[in-house]
Every structure is written in C-alpha cells, then in structure tokens.
PDB file of N, CA and C in Angstrom:
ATOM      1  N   UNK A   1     101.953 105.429 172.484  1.00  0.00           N
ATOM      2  CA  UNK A   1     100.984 104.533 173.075  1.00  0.00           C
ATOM      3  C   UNK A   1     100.476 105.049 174.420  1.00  0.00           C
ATOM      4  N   UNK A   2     100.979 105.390 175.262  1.00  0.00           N
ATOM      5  CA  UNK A   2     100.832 106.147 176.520  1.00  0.00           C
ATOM      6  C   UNK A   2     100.350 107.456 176.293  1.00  0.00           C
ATOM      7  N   UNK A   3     100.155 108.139 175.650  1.00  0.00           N
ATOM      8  CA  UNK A   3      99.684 108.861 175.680  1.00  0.00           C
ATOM      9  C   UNK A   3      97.923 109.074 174.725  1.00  0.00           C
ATOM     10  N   UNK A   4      97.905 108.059 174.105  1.00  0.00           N
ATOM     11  CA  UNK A   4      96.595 107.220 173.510  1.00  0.00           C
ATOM     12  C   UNK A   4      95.827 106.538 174.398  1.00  0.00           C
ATOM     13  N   UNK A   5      96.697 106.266 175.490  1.00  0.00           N
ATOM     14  CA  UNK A   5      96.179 105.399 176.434  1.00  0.00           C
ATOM     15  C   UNK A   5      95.678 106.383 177.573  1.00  0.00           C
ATOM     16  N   UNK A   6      96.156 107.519 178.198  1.00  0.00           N
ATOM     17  CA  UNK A   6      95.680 108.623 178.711  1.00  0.00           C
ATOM     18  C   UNK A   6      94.738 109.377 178.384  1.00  0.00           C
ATOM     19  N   UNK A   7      95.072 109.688 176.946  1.00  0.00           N
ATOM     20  CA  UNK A   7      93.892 110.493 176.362  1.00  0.00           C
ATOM     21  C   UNK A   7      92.310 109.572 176.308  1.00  0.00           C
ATOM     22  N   UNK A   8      92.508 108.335 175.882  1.00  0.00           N
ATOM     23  CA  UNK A   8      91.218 107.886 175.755  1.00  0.00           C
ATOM     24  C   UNK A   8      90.633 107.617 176.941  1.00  0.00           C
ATOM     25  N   UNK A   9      91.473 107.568 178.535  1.00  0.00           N
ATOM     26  CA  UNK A   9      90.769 107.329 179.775  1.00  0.00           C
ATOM     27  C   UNK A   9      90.300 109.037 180.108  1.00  0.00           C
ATOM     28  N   UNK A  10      90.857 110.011 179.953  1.00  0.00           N
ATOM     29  CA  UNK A  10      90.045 111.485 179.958  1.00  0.00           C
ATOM     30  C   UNK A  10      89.381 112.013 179.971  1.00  0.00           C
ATOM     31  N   UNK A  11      89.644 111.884 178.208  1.00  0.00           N
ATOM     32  CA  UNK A  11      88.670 112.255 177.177  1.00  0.00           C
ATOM     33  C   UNK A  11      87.602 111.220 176.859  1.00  0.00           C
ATOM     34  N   UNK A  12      87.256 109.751 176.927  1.00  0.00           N
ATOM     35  CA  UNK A  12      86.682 108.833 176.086  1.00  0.00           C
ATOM     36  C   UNK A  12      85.976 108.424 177.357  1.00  0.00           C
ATOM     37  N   UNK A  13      86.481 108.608 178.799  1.00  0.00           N
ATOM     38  CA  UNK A  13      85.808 107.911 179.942  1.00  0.00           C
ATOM     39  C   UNK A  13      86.205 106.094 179.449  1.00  0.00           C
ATOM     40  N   UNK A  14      87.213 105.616 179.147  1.00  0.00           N
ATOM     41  CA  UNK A  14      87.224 104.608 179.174  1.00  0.00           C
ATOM     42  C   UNK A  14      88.662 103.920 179.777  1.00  0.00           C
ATOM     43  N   UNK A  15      88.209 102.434 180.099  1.00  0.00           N
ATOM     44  CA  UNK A  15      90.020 102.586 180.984  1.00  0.00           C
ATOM     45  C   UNK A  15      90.650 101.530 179.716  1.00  0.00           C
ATOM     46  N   UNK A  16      92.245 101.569 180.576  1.00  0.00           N
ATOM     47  CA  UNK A  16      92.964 100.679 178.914  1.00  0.00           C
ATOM     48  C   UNK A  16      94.210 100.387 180.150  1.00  0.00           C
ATOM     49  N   UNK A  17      94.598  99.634 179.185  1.00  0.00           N
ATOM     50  CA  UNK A  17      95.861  98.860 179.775  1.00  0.00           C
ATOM     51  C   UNK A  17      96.746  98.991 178.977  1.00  0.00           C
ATOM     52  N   UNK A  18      98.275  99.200 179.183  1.00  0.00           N
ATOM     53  CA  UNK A  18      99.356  98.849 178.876  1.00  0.00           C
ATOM     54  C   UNK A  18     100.379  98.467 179.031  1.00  0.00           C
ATOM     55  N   UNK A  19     100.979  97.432 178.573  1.00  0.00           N
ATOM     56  CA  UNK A  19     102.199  96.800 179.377  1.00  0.00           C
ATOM     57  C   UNK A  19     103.566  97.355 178.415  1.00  0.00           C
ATOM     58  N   UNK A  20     104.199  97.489 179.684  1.00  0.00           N
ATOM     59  CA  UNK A  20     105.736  97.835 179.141  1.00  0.00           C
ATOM     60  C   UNK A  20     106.831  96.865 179.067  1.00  0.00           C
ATOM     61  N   UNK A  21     107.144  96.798 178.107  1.00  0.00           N
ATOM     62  CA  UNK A  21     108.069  95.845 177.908  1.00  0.00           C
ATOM     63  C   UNK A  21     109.658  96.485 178.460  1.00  0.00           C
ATOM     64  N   UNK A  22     110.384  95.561 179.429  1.00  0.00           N
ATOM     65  CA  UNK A  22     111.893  95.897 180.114  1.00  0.00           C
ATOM     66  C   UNK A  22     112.963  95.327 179.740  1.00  0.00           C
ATOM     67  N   UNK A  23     112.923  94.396 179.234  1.00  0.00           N
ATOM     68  CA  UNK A  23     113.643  93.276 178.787  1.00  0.00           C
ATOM     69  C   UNK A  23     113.822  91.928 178.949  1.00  0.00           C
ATOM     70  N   UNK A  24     114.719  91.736 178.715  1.00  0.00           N
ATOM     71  CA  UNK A  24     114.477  89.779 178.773  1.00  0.00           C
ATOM     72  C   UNK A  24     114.565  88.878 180.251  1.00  0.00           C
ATOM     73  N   UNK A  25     115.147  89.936 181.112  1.00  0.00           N
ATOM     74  CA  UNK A  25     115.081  89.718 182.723  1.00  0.00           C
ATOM     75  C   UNK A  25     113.955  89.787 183.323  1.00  0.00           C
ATOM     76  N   UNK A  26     112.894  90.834 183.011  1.00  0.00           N
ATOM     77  CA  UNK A  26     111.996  91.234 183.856  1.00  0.00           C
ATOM     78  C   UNK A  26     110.680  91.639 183.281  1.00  0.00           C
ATOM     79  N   UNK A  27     109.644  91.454 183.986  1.00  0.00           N
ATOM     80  CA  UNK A  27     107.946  91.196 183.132  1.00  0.00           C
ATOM     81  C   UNK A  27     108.064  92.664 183.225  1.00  0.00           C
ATOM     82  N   UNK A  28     107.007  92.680 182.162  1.00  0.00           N
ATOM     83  CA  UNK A  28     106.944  94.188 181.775  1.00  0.00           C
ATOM     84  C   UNK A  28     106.027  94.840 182.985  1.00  0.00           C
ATOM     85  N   UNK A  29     106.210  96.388 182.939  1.00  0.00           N
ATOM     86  CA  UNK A  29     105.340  96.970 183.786  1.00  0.00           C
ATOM     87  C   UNK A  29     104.180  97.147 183.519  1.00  0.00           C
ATOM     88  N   UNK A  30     102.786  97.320 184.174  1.00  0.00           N
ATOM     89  CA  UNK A  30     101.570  97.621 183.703  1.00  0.00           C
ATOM     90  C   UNK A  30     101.173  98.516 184.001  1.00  0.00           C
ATOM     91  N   UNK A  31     101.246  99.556 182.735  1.00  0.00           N
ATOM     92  CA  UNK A  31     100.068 101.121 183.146  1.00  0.00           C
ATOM     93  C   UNK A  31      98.419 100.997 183.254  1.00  0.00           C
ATOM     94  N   UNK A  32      97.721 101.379 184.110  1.00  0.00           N
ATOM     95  CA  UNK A  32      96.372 101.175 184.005  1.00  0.00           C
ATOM     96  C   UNK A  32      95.974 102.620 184.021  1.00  0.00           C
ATOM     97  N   UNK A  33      94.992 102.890 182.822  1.00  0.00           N
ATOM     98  CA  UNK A  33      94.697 104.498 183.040  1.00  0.00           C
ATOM     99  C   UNK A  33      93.107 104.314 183.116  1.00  0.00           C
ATOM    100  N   UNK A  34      92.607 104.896 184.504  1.00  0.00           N
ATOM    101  CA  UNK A  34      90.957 105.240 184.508  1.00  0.00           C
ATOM    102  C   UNK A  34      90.594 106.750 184.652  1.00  0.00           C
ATOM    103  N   UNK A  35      89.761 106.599 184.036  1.00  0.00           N
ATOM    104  CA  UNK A  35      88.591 108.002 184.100  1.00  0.00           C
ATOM    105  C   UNK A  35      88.429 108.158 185.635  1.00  0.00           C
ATOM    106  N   UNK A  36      88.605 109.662 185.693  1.00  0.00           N
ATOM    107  CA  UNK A  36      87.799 110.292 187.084  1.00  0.00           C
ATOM    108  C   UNK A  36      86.868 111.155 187.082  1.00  0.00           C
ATOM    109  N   UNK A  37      85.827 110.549 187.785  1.00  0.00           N
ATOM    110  CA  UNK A  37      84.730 112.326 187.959  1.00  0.00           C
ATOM    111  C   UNK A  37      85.049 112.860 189.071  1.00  0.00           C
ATOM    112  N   UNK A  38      84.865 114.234 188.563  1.00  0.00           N
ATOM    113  CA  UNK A  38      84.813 114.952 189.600  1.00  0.00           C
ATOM    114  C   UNK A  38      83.304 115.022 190.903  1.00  0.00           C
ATOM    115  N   UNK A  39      83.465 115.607 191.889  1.00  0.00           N
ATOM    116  CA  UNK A  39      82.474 115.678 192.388  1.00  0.00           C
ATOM    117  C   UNK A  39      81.804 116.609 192.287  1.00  0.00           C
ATOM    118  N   UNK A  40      80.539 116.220 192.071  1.00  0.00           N
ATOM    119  CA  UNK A  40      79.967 117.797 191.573  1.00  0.00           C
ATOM    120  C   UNK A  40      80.131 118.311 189.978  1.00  0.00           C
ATOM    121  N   UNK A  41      79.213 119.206 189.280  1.00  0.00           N
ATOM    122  CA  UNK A  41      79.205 119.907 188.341  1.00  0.00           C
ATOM    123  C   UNK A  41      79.759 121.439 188.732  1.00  0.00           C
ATOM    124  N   UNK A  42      81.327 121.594 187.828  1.00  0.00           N
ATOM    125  CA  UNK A  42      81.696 123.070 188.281  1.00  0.00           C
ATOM    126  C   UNK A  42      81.017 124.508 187.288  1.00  0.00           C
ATOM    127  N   UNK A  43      81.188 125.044 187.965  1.00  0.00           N
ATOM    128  CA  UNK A  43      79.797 126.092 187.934  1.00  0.00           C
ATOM    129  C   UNK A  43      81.071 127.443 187.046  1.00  0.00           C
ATOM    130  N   UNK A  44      80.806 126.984 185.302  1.00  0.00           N
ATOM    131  CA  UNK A  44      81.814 127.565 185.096  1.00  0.00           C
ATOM    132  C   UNK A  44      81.070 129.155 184.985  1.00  0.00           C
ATOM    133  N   UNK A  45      79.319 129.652 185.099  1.00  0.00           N
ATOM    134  CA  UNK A  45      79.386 131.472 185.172  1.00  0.00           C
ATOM    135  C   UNK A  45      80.706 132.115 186.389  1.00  0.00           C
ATOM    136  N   UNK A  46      80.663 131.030 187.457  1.00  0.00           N
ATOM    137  CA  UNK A  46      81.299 131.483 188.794  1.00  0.00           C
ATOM    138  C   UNK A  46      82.550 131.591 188.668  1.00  0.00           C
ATOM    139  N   UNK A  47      83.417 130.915 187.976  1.00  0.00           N
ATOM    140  CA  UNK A  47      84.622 131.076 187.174  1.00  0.00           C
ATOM    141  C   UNK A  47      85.573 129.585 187.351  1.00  0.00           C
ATOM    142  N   UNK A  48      84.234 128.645 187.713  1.00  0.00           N
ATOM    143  CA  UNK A  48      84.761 127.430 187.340  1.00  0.00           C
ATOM    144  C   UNK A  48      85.347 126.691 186.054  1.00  0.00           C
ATOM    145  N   UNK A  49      86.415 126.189 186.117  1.00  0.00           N
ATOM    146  CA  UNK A  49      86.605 125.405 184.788  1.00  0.00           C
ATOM    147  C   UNK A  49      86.375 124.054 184.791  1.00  0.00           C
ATOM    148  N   UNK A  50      86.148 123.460 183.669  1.00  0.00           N
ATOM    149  CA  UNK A  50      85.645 122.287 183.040  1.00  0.00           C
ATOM    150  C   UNK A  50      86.774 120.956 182.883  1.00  0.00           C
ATOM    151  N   UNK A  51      87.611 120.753 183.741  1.00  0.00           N
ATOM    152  CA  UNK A  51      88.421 119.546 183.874  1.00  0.00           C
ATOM    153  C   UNK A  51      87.790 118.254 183.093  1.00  0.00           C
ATOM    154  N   UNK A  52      89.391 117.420 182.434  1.00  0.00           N
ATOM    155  CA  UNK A  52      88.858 116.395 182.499  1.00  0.00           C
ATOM    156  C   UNK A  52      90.023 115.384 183.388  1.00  0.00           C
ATOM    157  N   UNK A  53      89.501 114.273 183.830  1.00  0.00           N
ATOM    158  CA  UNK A  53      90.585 113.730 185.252  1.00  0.00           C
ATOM    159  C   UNK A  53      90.663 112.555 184.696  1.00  0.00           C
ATOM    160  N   UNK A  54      91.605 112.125 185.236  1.00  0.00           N
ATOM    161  CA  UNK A  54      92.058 110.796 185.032  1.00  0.00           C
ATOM    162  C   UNK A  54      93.540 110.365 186.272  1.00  0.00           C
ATOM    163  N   UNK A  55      93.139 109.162 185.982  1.00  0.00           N
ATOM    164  CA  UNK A  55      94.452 108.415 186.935  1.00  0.00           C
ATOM    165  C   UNK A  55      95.411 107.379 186.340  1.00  0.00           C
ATOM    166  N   UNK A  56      96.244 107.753 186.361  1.00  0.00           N
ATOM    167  CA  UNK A  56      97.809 106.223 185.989  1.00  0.00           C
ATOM    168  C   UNK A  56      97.786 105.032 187.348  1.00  0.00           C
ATOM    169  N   UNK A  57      97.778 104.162 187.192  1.00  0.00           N
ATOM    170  CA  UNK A  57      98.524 103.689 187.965  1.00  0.00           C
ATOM    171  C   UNK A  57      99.429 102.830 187.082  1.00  0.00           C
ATOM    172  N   UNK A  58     100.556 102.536 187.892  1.00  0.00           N
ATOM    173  CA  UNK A  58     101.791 102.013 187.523  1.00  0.00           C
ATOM    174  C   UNK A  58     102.297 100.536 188.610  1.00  0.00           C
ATOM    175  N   UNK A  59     102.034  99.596 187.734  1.00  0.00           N
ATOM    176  CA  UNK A  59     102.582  98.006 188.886  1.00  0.00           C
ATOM    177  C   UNK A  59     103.510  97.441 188.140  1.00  0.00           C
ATOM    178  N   UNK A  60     104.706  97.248 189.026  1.00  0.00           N
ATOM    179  CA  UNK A  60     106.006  96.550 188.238  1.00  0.00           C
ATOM    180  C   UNK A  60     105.571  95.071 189.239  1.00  0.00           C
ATOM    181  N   UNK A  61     105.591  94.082 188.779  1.00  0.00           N
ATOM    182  CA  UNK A  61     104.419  92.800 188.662  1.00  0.00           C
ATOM    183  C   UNK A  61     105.979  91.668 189.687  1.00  0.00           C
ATOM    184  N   UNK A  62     107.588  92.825 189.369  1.00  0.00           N
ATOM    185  CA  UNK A  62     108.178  91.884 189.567  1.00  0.00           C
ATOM    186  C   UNK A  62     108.776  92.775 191.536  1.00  0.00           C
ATOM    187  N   UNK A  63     108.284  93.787 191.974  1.00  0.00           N
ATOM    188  CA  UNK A  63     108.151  94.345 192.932  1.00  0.00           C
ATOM    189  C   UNK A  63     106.933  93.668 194.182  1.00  0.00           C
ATOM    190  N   UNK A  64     107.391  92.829 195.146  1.00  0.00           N
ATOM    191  CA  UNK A  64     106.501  92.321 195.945  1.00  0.00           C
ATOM    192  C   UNK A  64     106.076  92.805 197.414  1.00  0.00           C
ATOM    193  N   UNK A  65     107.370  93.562 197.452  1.00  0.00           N
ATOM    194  CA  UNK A  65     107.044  94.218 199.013  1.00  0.00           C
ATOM    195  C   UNK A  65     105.818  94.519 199.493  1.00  0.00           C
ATOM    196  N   UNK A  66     105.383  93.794 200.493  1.00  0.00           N
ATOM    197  CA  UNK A  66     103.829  94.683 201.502  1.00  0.00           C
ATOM    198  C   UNK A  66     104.285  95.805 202.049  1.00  0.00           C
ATOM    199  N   UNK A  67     102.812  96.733 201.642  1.00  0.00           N
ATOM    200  CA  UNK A  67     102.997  97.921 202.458  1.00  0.00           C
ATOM    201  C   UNK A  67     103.146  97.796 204.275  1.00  0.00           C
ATOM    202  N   UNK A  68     104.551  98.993 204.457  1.00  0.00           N
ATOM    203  CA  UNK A  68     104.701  98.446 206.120  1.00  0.00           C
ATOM    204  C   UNK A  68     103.692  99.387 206.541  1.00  0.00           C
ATOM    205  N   UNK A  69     103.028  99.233 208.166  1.00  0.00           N
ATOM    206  CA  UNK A  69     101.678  99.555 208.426  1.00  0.00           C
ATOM    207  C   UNK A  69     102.144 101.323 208.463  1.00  0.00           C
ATOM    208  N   UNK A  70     103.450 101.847 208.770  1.00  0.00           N
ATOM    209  CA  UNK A  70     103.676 102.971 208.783  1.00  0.00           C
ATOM    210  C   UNK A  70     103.448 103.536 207.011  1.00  0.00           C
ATOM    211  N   UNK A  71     103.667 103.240 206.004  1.00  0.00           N
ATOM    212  CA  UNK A  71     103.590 103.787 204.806  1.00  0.00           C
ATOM    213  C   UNK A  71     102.013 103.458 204.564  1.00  0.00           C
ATOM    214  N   UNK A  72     101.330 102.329 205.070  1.00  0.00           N
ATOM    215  CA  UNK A  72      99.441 102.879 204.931  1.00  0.00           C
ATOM    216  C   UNK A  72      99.187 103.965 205.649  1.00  0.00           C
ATOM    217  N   UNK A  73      99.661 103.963 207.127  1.00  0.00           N
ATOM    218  CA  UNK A  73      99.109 104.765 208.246  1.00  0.00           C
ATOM    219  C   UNK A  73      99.248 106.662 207.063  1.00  0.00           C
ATOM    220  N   UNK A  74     100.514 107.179 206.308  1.00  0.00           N
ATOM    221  CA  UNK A  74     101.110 108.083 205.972  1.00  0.00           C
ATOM    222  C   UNK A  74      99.886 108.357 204.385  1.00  0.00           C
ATOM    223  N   UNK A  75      99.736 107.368 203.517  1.00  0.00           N
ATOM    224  CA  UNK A  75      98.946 107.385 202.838  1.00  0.00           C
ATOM    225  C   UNK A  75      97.576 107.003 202.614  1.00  0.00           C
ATOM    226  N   UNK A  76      97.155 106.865 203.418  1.00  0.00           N
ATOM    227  CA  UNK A  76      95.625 106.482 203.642  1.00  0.00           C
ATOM    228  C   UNK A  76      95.434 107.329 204.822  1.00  0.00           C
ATOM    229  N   UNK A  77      96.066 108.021 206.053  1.00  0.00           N
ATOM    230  CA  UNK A  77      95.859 108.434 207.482  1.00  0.00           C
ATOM    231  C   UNK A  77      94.849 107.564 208.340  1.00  0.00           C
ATOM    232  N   UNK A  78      95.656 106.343 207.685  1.00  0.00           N
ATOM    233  CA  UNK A  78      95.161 105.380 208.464  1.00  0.00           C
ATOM    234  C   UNK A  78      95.419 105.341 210.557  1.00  0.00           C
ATOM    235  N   UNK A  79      94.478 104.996 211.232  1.00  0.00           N
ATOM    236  CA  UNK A  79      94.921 105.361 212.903  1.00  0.00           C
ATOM    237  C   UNK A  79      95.315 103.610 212.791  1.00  0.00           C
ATOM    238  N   UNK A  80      96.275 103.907 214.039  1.00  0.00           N
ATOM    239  CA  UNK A  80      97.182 102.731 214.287  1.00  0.00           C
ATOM    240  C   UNK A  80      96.382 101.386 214.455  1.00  0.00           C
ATOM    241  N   UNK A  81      95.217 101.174 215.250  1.00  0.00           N
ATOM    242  CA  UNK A  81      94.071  99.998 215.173  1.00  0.00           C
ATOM    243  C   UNK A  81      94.028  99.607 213.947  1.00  0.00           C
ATOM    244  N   UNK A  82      93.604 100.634 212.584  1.00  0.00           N
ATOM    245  CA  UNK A  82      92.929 100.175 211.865  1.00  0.00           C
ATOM    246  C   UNK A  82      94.296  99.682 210.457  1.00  0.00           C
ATOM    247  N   UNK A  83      95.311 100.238 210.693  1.00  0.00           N
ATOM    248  CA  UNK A  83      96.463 100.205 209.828  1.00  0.00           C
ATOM    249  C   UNK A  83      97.388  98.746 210.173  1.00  0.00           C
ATOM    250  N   UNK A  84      96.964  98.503 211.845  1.00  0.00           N
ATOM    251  CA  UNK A  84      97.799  96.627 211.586  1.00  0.00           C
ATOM    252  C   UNK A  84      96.401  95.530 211.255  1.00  0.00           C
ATOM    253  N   UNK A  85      95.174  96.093 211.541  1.00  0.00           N
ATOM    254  CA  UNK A  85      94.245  95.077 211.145  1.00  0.00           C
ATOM    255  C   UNK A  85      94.115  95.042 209.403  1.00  0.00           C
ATOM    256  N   UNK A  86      94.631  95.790 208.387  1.00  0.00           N
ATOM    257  CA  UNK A  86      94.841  96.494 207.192  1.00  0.00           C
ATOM    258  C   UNK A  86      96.307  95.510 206.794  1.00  0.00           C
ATOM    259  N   UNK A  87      96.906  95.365 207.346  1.00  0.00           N
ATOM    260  CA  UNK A  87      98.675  95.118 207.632  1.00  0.00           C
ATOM    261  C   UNK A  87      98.559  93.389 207.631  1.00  0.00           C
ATOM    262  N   UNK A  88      97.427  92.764 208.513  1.00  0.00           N
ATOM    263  CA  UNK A  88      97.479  91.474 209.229  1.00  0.00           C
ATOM    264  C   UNK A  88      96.488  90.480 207.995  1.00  0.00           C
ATOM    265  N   UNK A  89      96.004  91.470 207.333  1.00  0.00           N
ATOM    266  CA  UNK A  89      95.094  91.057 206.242  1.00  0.00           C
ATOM    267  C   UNK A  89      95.630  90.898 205.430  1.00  0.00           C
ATOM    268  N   UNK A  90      96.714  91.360 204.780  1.00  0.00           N
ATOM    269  CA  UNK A  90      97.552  90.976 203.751  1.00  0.00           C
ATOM    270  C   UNK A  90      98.181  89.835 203.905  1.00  0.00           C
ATOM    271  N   UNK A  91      98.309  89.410 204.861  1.00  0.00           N
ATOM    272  CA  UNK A  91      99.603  88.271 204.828  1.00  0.00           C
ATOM    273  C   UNK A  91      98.840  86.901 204.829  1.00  0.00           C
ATOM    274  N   UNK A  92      97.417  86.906 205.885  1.00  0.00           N
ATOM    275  CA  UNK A  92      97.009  85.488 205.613  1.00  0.00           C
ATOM    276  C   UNK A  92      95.295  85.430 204.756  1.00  0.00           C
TER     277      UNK A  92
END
C-alpha cells in the first residue's frame, strides 16, 4: 500500500492518504504523500536528469507536543523575533 501510495504521488502527480493501523491502544498513523516540482526544467543535453519528487509526511495524531521555538528556529532558520511570534501563535 505504501508504496502505491508513493508511486502514484511521483509518478501520477496526485496526493493520497494512508492510515496505519497500531493497535487497539492507539489511532493509527497518517502517511500523506504529495507530488513535487522541481524548479525549473532540467536541461537534460547539459547532463541534466529528469527526476520525479515527491514528499511523505508522517503524523502520529496521538503525539501533541508544540514545536519548542529552538527546534523551529533549527528547521525553518527561523531569527529569534520571528520564531517566538511563530511559538506564541500556536498556543492561543
């Protein structure tokens, strides 16, 4: 299934969902797979190749933690102003 679900966001440009089932404790996880373009047309005479992209994301639904403003600041390079006004928005 996951890998039907990859291939058709790739290859098909389309997105899909799948939920994983964990057991009787805990909601299943949700894979979301979307299509990516690239930027630009690569110029395969020049010795570009012809990618196709895509993205997973992965949400366990039963994981609630907010990001602390140091793990946005690290993945986004967010500057400190803009990472607690980012931080202060989540909560209310």
């Amino acid at each position: 299934m996951l890998r039907e679900l990859v291939t058709a966001a790739v290859c098909e440009g389309t997105q899909g969902l799948l939920a994983l089932e964990r057991g009787v404790e805990t909601r299943p996880l949700l894979l979301i797979a979307m299509p990516l373009k690239p930027a630009g047309v690569p110029d395969l005479e020049a010795g570009g190749t012809a990618f196709a992209w895509g993205v997973l994301f992965v949400n366990d639904p039963d994981q609630t933690a907010d990001p602390t403003p140091e793990s946005l600041r690290r993945a986004f390079g967010l500057l400190t102003a803009r990472r607690r006004l980012l931080s202060r928005s989540r909560v209310g």
